[in-house]
Protein backbone atom coordinates (compact mmCIF):
# COMPACT_ATOMS: atom_id res chain seq x y z
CA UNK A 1 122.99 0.83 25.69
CA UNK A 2 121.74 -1.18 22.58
CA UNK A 3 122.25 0.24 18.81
CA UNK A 4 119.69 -0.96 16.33
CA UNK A 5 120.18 -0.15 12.30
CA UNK A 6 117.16 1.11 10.66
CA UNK A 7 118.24 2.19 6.92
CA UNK A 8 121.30 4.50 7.01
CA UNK A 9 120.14 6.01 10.80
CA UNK A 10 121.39 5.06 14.47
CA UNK A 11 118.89 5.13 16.94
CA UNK A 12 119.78 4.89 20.39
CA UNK A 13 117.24 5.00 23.11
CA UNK A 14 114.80 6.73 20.59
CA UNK A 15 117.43 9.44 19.58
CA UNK A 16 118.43 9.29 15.69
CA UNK A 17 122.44 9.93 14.94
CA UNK A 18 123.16 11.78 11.57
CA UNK A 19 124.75 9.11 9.63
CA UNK A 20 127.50 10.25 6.24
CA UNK A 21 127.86 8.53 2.97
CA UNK A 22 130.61 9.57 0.64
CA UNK A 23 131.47 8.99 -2.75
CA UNK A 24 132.54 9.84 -6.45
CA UNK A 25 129.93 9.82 -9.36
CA UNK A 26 131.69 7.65 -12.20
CA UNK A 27 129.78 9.86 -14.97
CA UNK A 28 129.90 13.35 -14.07
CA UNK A 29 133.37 12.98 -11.41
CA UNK A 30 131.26 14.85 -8.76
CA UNK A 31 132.33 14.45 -5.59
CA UNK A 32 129.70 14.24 -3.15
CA UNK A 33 128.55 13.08 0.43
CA UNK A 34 125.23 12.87 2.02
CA UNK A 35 124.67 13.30 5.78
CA UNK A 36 121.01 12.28 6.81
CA UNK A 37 119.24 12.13 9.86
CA UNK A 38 115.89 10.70 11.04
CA UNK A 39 112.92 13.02 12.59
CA UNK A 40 109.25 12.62 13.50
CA UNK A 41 106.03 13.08 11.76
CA UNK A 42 104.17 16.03 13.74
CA UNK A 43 100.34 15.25 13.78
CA UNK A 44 98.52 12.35 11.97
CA UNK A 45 99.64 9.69 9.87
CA UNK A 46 102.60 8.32 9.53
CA UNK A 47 105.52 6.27 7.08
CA UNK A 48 106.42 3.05 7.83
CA UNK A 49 109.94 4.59 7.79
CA UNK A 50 111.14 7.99 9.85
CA UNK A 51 111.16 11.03 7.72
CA UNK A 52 114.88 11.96 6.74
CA UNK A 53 116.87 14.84 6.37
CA UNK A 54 119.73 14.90 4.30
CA UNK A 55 122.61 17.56 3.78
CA UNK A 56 123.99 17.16 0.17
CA UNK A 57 127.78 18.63 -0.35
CA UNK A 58 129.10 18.30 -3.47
CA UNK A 59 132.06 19.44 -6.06
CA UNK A 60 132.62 19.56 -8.89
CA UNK A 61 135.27 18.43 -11.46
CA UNK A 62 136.45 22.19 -11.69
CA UNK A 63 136.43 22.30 -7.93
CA UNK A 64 132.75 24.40 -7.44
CA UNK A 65 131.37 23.30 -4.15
CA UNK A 66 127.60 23.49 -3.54
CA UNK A 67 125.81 22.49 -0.47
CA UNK A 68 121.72 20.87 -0.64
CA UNK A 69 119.04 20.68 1.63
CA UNK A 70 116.96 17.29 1.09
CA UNK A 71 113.75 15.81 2.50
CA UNK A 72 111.56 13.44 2.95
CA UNK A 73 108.22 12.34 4.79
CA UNK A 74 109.75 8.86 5.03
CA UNK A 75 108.73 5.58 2.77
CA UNK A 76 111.72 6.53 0.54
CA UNK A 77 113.60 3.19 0.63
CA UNK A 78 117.23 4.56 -0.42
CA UNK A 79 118.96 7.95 0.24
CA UNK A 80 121.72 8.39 -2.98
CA UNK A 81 123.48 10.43 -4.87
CA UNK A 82 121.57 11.83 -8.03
CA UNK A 83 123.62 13.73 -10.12
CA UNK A 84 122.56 16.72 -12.02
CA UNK A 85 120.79 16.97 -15.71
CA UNK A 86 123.76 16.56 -18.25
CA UNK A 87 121.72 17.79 -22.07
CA UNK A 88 122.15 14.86 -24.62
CA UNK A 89 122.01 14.89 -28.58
CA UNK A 90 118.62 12.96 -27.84
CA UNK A 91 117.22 14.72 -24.72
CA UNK A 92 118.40 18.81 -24.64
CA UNK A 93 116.01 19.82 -21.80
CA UNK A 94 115.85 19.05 -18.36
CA UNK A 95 112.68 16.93 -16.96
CA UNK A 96 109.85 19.27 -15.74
CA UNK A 97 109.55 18.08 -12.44
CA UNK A 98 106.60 18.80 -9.39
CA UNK A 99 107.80 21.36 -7.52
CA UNK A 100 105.75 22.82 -4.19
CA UNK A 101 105.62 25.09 -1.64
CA UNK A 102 107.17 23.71 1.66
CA UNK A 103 106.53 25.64 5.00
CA UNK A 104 109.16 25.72 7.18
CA UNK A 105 109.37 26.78 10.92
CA UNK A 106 112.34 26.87 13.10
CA UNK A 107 111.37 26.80 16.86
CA UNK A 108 113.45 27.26 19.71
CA UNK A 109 113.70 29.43 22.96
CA UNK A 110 112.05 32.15 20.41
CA UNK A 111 109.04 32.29 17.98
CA UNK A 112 110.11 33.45 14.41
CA UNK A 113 107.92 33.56 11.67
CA UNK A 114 107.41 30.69 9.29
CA UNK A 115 108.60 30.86 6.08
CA UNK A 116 107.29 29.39 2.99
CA UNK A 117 110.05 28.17 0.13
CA UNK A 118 110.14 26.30 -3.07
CA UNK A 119 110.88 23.12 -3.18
CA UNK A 120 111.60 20.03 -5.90
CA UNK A 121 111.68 16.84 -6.25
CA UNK A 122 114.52 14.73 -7.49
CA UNK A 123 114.61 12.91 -10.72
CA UNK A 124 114.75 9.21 -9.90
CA UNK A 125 114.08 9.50 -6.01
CA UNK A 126 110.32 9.11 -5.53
CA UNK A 127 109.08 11.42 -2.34
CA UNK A 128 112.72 12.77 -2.06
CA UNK A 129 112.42 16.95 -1.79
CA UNK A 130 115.35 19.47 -2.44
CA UNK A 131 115.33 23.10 -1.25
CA UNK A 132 114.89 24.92 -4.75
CA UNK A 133 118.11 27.10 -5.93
CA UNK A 134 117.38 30.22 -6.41
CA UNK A 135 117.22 31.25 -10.02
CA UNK A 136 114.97 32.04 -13.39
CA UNK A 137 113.12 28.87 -12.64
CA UNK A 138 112.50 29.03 -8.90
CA UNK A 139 110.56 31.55 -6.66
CA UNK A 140 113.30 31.30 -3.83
CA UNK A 141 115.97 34.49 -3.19
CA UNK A 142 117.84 32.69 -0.63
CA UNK A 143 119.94 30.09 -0.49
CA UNK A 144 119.73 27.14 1.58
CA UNK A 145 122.66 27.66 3.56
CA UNK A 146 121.15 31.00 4.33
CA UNK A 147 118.63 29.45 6.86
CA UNK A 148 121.59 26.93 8.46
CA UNK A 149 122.01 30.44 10.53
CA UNK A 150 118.69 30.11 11.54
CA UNK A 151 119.25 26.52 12.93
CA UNK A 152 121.85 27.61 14.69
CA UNK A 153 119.67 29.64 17.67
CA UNK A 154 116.47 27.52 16.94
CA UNK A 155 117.52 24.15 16.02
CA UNK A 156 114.04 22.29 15.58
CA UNK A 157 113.02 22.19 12.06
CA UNK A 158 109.87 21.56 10.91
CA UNK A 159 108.66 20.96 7.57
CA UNK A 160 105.07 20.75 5.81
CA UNK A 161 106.18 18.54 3.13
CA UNK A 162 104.40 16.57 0.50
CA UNK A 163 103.79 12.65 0.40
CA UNK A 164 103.85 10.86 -2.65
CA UNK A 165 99.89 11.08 -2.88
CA UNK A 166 100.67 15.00 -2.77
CA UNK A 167 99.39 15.52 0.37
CA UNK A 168 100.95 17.62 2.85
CA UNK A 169 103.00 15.68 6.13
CA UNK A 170 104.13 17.71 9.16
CA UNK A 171 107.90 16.12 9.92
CA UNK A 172 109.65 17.55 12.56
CA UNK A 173 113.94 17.03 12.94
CA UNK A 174 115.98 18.41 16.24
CA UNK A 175 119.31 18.98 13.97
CA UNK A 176 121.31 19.69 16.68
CA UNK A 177 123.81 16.48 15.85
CA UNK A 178 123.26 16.37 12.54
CA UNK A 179 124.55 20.39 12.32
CA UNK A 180 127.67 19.29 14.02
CA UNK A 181 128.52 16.18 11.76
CA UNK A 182 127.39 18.35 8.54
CA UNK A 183 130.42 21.00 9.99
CA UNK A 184 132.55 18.10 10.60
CA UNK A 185 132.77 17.21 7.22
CA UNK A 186 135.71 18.80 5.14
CA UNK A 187 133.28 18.59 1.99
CA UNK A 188 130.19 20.65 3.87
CA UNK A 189 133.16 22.81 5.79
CA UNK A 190 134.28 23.81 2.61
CA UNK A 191 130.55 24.89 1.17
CA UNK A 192 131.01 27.71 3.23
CA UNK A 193 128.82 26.23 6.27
């Protein structure tokens, strides 16, 4: 068996390996680690790099955990830590950034029905999606780790995401290993996955 490096992904024989990075953000003292895998783009076209999925676990200085859902179509160089909007005397309001609506099927021995969610990109990561919190500013009710059930019984997701010319890419990840290294982690376990 051969391993070959390609970004922050294992491949071996063609099958991508959820990789983990872990750290502490020196400005905000968030604690946070990021567990990516590779998938597939479904269809036509394609990045010169694999399209990535990335769980996101993070807390807090006061000890609030939070668990992400990230995404991309691939021919984002860099998967990283981006820590939230902090208001300034200078700059009091967040960035208005795109935000679209991502389809998202999970297949598996069953059909269920697709579902469309909000999603929005990150400040400072070019092509990099996150699964919208629900709030006054997003159209979502549910959060993330909400349809992490779902993956459980159909653990094929796919995703009709956009690319950074804003059209939409069909990627496709089997999370099956990544789901097991995201509830490996004592940071994730302790989002309440």
């Amino acid at each position: 068996m051969r391993w070959k490096t390609v970004g922050f992904v294992w491949l071996l024989a063609g099958v991508a390996a959820a990789s983990a990075q872990t750290g502490t953000d020196a400005a905000s003292g968030i604690e946070w680690t990021l567990i990516s895998m590779s998938g597939k783009v479904v269809g036509m076209g394609a990045a010169e790099t694999a399209p990535r999925l990335t769980a996101q676990c993070t807390k807090d200085p006061k000890g609030k955990l939070r668990f992400e859902l990230l995404a991309d179509v691939g021919d984002v160089p860099e998967v990283r830590f981006v820590p939230p909007f902090k208001p300034t005397k200078d700059d009091l309001f967040p960035p208005n950034l795109p935000r679209a609506a991502v389809t998202m099927e999970f297949l598996g021995y069953r059909k269920v029905k697709p579902v469309k969610r909000q999603w929005v990109a990150i400040d400072g990561l070019a092509g990099e999606w996150k699964y919208a919190t629900p709030g006054a500013s997003s159209g979502n009710m549910e959060e993330v780790v909400f349809y992490l059930q779902y993956l459980k019984a159909l653990p094929t997701l796919r995703l009709s995401l956009p690319d950074k010319a804003g059209k939409p890419v069909v990627v496709e990840f089997d999370t099956t290993s990544w789901q097991a290294k995201v509830k490996a982690d004592p940071l994730c376990w302790a989002s309440a996955l």
